[in-house]
Protein backbone atom coordinates (compact mmCIF):
# COMPACT_ATOMS: atom_id res chain seq x y z
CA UNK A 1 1.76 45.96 -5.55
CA UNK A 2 5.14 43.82 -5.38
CA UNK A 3 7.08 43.19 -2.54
CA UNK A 4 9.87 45.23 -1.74
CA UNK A 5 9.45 46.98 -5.70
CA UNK A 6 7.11 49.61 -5.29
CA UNK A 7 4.51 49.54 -3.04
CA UNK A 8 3.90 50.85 0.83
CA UNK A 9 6.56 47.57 2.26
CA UNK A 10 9.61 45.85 1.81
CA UNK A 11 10.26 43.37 -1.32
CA UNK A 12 11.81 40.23 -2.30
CA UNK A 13 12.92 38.62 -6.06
CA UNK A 14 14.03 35.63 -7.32
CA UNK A 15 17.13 35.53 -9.28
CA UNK A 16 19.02 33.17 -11.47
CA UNK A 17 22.59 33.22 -10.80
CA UNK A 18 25.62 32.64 -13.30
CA UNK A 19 28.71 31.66 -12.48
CA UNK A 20 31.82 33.97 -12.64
CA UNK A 21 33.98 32.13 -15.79
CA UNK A 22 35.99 35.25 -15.39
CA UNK A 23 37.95 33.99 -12.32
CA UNK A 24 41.48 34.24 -12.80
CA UNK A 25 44.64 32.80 -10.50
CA UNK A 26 48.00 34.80 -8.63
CA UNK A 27 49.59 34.18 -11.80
CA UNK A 28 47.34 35.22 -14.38
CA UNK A 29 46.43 31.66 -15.58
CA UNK A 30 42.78 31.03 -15.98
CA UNK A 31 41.90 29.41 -12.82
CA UNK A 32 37.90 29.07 -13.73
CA UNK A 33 36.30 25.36 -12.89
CA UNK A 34 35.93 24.71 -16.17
CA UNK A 35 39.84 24.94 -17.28
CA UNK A 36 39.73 22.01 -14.55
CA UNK A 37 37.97 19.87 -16.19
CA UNK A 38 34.29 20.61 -14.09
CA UNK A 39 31.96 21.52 -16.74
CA UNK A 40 29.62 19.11 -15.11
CA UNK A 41 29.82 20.96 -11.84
CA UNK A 42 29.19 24.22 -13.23
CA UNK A 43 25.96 23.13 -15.14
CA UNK A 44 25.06 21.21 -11.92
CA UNK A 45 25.75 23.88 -9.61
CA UNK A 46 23.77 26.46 -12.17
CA UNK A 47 21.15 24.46 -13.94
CA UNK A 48 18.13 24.28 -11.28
CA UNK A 49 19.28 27.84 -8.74
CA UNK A 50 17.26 30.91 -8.22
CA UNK A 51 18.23 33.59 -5.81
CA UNK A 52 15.37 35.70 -3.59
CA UNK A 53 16.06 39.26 -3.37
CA UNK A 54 15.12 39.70 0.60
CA UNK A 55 15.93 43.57 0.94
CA UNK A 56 18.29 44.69 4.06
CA UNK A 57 19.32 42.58 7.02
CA UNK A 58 17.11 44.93 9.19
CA UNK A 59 13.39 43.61 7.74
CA UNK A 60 11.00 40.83 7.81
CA UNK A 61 11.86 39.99 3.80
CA UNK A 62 15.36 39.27 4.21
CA UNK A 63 13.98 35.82 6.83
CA UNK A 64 11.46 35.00 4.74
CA UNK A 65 13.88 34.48 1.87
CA UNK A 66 16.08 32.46 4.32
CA UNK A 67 12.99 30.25 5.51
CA UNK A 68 12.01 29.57 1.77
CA UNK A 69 15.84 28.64 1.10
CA UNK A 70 15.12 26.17 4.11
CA UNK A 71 11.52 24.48 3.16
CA UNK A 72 12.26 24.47 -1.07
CA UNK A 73 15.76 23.74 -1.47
CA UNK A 74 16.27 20.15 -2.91
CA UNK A 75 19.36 20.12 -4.92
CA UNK A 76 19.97 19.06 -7.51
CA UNK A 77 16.79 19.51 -8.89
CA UNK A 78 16.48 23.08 -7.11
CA UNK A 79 18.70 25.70 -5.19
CA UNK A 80 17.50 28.51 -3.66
CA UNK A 81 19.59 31.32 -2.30
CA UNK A 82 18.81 34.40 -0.14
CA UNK A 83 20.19 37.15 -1.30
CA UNK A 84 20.84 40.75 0.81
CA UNK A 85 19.00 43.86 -1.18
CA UNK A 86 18.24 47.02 -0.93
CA UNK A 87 14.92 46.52 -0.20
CA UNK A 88 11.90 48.14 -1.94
CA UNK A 89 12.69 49.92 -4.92
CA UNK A 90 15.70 48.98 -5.21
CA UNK A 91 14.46 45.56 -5.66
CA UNK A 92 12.32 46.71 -8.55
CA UNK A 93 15.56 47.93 -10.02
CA UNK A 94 17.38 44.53 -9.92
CA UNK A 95 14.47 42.61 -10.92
CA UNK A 96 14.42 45.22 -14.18
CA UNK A 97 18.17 45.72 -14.54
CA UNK A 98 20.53 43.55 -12.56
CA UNK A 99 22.04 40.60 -14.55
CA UNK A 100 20.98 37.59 -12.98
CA UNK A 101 17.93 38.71 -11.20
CA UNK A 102 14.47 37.06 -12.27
CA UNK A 103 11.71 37.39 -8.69
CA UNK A 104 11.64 39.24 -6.01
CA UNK A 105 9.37 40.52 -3.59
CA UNK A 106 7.33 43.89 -3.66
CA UNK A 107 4.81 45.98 -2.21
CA UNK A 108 0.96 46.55 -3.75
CA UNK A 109 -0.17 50.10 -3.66
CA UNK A 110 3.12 51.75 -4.53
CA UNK A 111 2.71 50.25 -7.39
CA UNK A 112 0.37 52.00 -8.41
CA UNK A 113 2.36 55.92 -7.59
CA UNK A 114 5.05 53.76 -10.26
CA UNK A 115 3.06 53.64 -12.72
CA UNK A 116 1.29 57.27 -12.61
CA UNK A 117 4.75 58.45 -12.54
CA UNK A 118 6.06 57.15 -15.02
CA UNK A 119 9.19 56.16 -12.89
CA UNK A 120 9.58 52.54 -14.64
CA UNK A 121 8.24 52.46 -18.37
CA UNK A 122 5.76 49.95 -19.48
CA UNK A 123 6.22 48.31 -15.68
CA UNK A 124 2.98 46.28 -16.06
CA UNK A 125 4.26 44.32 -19.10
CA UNK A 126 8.00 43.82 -17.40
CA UNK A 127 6.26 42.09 -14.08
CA UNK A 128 4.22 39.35 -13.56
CA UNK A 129 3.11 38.34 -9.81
CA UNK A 130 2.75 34.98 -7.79
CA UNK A 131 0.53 35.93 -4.97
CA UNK A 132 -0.15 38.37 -2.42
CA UNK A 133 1.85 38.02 0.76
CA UNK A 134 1.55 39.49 3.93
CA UNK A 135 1.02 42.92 5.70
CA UNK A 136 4.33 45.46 6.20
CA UNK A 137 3.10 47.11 9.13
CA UNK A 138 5.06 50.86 9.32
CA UNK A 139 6.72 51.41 12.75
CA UNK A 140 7.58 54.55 14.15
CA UNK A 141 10.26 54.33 17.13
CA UNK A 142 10.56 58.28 18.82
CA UNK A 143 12.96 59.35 21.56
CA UNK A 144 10.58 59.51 25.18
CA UNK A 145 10.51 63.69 24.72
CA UNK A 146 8.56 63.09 21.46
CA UNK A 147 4.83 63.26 22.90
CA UNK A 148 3.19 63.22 19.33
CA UNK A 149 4.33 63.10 15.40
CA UNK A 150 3.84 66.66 15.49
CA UNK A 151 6.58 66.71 18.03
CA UNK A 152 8.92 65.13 15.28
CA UNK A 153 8.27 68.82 13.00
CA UNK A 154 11.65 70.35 12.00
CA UNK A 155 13.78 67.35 13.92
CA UNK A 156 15.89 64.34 12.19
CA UNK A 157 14.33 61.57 11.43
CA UNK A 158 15.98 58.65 9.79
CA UNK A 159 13.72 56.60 6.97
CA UNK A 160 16.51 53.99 6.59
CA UNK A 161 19.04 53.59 3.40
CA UNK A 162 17.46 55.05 -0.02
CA UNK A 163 15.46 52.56 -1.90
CA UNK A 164 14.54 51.01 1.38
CA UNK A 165 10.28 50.49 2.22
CA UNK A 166 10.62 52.96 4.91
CA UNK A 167 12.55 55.49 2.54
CA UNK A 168 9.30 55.30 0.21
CA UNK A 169 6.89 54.46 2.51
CA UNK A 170 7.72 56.80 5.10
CA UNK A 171 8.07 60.18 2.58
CA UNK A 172 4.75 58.95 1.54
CA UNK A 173 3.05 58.93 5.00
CA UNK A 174 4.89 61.90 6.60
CA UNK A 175 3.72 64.06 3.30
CA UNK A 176 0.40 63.25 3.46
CA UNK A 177 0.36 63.93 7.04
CA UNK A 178 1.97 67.41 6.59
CA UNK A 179 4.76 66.59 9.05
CA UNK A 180 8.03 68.17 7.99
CA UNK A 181 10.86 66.78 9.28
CA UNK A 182 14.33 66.61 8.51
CA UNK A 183 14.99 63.11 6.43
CA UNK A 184 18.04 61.52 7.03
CA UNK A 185 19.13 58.24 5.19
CA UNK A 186 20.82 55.81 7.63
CA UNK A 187 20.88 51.57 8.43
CA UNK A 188 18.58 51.81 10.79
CA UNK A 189 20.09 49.66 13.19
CA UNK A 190 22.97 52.83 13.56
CA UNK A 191 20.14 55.03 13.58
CA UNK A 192 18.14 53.52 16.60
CA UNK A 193 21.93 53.86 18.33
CA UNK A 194 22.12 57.63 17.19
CA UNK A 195 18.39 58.08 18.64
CA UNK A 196 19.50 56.97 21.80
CA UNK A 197 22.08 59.25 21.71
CA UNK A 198 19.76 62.14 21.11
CA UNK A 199 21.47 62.85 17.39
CA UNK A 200 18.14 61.87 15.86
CA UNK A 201 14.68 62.08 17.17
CA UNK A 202 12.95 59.25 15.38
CA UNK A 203 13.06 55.67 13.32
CA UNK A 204 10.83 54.76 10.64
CA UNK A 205 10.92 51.28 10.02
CA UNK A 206 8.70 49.47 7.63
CA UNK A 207 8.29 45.76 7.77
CA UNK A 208 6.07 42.92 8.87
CA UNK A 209 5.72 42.58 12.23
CA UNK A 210 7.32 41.06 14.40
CA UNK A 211 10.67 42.31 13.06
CA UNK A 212 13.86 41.31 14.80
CA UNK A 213 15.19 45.09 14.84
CA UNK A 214 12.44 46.07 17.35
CA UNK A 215 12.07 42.78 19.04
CA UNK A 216 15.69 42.71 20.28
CA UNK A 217 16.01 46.20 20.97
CA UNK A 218 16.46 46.54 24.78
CA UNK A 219 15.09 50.15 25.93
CA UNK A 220 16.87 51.17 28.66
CA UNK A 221 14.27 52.94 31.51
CA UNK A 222 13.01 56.31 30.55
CA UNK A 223 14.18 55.30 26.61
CA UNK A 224 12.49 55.81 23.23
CA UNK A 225 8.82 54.21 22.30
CA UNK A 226 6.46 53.24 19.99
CA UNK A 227 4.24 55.86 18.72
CA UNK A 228 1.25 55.57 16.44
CA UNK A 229 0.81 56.16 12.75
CA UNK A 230 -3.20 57.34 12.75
CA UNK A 231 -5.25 56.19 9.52
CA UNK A 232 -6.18 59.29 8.28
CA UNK A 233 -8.37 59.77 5.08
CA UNK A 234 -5.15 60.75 2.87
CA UNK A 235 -3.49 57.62 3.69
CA UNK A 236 -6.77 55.37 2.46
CA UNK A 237 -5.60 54.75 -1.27
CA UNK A 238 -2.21 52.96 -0.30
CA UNK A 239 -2.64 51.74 3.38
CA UNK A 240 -5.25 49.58 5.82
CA UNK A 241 -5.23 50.14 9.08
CA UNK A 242 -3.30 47.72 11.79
CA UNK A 243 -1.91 47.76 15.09
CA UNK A 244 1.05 46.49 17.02
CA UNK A 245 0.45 44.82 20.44
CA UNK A 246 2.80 43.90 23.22
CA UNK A 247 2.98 40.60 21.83
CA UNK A 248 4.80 41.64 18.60
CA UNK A 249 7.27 43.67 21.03
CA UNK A 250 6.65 42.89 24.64
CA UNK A 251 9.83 44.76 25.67
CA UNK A 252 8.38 47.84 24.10
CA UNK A 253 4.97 47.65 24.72
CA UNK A 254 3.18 47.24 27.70
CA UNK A 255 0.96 44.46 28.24
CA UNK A 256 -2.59 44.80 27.31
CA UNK A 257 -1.62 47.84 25.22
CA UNK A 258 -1.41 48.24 21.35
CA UNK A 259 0.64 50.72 18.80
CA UNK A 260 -2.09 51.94 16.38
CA UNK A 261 -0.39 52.03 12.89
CA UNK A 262 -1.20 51.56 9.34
CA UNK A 263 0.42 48.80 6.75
CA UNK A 264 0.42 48.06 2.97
CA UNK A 265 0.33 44.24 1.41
CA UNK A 266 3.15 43.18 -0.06
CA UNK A 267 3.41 40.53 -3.59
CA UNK A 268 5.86 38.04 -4.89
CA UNK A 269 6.87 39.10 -8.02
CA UNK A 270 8.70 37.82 -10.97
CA UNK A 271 10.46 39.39 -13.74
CA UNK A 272 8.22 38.86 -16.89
CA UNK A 273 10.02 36.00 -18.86
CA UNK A 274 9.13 34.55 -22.05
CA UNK A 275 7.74 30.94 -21.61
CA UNK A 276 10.62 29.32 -23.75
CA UNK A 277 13.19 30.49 -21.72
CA UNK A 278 15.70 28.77 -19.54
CA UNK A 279 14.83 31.68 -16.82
CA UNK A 280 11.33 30.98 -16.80
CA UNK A 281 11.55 27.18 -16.33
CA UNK A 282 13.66 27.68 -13.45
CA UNK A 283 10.93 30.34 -11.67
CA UNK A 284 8.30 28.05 -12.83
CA UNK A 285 9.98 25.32 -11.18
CA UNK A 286 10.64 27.26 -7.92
CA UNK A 287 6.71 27.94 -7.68
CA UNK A 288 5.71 24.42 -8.41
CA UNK A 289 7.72 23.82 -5.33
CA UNK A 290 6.57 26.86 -3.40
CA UNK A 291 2.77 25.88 -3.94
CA UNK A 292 3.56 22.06 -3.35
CA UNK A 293 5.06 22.81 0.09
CA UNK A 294 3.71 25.84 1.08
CA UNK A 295 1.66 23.92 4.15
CA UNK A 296 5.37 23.61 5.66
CA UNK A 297 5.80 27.58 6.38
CA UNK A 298 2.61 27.58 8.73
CA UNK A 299 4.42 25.75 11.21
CA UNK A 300 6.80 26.63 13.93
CA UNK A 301 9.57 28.17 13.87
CA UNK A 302 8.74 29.67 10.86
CA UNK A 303 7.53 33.13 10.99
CA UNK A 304 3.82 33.71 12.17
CA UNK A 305 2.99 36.05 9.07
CA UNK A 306 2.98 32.84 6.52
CA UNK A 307 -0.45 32.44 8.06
CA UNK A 308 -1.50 35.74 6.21
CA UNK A 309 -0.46 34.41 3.00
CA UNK A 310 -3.18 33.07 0.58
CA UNK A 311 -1.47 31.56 -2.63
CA UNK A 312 -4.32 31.67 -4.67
CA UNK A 313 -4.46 35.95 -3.86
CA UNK A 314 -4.60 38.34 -6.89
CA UNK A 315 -3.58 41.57 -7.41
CA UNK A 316 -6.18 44.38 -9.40
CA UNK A 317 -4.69 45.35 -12.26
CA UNK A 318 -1.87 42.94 -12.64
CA UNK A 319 -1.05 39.60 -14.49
CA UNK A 320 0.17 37.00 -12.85
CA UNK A 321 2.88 34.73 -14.02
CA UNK A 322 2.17 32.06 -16.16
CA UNK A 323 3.22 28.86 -14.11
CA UNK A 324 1.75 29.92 -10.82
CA UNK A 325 -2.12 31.23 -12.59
CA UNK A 326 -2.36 27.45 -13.73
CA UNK A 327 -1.38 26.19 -10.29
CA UNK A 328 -4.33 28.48 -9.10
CA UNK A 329 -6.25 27.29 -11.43
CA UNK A 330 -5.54 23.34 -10.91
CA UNK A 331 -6.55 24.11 -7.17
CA UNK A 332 -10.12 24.86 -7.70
CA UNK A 333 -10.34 21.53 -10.17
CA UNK A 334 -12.20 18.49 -8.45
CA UNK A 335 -9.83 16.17 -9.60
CA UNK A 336 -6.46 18.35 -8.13
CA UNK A 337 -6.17 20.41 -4.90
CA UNK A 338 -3.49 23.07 -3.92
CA UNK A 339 -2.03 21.29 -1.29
CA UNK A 340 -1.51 17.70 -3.46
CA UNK A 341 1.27 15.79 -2.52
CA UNK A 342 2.43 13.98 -5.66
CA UNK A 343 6.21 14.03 -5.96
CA UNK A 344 8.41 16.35 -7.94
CA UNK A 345 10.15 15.32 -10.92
CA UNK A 346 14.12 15.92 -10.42
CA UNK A 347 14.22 17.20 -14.18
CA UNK A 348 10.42 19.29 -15.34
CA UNK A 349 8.23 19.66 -13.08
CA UNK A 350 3.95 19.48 -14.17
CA UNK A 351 3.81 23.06 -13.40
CA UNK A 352 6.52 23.88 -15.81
CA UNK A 353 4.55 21.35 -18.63
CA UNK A 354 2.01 22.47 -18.19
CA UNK A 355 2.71 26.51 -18.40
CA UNK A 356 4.39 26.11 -21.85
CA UNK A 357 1.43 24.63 -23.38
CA UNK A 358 -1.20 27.39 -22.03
CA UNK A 359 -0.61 30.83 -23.37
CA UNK A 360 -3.51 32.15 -20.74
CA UNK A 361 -2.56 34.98 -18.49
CA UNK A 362 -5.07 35.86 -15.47
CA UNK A 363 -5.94 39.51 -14.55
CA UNK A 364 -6.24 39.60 -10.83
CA UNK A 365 -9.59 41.45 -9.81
CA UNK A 366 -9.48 41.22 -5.32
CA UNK A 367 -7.73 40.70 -2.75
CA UNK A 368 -5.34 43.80 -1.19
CA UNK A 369 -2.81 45.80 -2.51
């Protein structure tokens, strides 16, 4: 139900960094900031900064991260910094075990496999959510000999690096759909190369649409294409049904035409931390400034899937964190809307007041995953 953790899509987090006191010069003498007499600069520098988890260079995540660093970063009082993942479960991972690591994005329904697994223990108590975000739509890019996904049986097919949304994703869809193929694990961007060079007979990419992989890949005439993902009854638990047109990928698709596919919803998440924590203050903080400017992302050139997003979203089944449920909450109150435009403290923001003093928690009951 999380971006890029464990759903059918890619995932993002939101990490608080610490600085690397550790540092040390040619000739062995501590060479850290602080032996300099900056103290000030490393609390400055460290005090307000969280760090999105955007998954591989390859997907939509990785941008969106960027464009939030762009709209919400106002140091001193907050710094936000993109960071390059893994992408999909292995974004789970770092929001559960990577020092430093606090939000990130993930995907809904996978969620769900997670937790009848058993793959992550107690994950529902470890991970709170802000909101659902937007559709990863699952594209399928075949050499031209490949006439249907039953033409792909017994061939190579790359699902991008392990951990990645289309290494999840992909198994999932391609099991259910009883097409065995030969899974291979590469970047993606090499693997569309080793297509073309007939070494591999598909790509399975999983990300929103438009995604710059596909939209600057130039086919060359009587190249690889698009091929559609049907919604089959097996795949109605996890997926909703979507298309991509020629004007997601007009060199790829012919105008007038459309790729018919299937997607999952994606969720930013948050590692679960306790209220009184300096962690928590500085997620809290980020949200209070994600909700505040949100109106920002729906404009160009930011990308056109912030108009899918719906802040006040919830997830079945899942809590949502602390800070953003009373920002939901606040929205729907006649004297406060979501979109308010009253300033931002540079030290506590109201959203972070106001979170430590409510110990309410809201289990989300619509909305996709």
């Amino acid at each position: 139900m999380f971006i890029g953790v464990f759903a059918a899509g890619l995932g993002m987090a939101i990490a608080t960094t610490t600085p690397a006191f550790s540092q040390k010069a040619r000739g062995g003498h501590g060479a850290t900031a602080a032996n300099f007499g900056e103290g000030s600069k490393i609390q400055e520098s460290n005090e307000w900064t969280v760090g999105i988890a955007g998954g591989l260079l390859e997907g939509t995540n990785i941008r969106f991260a960027a464009e939030m660093a762009k709209v919400l970063d106002d140091r001193p009082n907050l710094r936000v910094l993109p960071m390059v993942t893994y992408g999909a479960l292995g974004n789970v991972e770092d929001l559960l075990y990577l020092k430093g690591v606090d939000r990130r994005y993930h995907v809904g329904r996978r969620a769900r496999g997670i937790l009848r697994n058993g793959t992550l223990a107690n994950i529902k108590n470890r991970i709170r959510y802000i909101c659902s975000f937007y559709i990863n739509e699952v594209h399928v890019y075949v050499r031209p000999e490949i006439k249907t996904l039953e033409d792909l049986a017994g061939k190579k097919v790359s699902f991008n690096t392990v951990g990645s949304a289309a290494n999840l994703t992909g198994g999932i869809v391609f099991d259910r759909l009883h097409l065995n193929v030969e899974k291979v694990f590469i970047n993606n961007s090499v693997a569309l190369e080793k297509m073309r060079a007939g070494e591999i007979a598909g790509v399975v990419h999983v990300t929103g649409k438009p995604t710059d992989l596909f939209a600057k890949f130039k086919p060359e005439p009587g190249d690889s294409t698009s091929w559609r993902v049907p919604y089959s009854r097996s795949l109605q638990d996890y997926y909703v049904p979507t298309e991509l047109t020629a004007k997601d990928y007009p060199n790829l698709i012919q105008p007038g035409e459309s790729v018919e596919t299937i997607g999952g919803a994606a969720s930013l998440a948050v590692y679960n931390w306790p209220p009184e924590t300096e962690r928590y203050r500085r997620v809290a903080r980020f949200v209070d400034y994600l909700f505040k400017r949100f109106d920002q992302f729906k404009q160009p050139p930011f990308h056109p899937k912030w108009n899918e997003i719906n802040l006040g979203s919830s997830l079945p089944g899942w809590t949502r964190f602390r800070a953003a449920e009373e920002l939901v909450a606040a929205s729907h109150s006649p004297t406060r809307t979501m979109s308010s435009s009253s300033s931002i403290p540079g030290s506590k923001t109201a959203a972070i007041n106001s979170a430590t003093k409510s110990p309410g928690t809201c289990w989300s009951n619509s909305g996709a995953g």
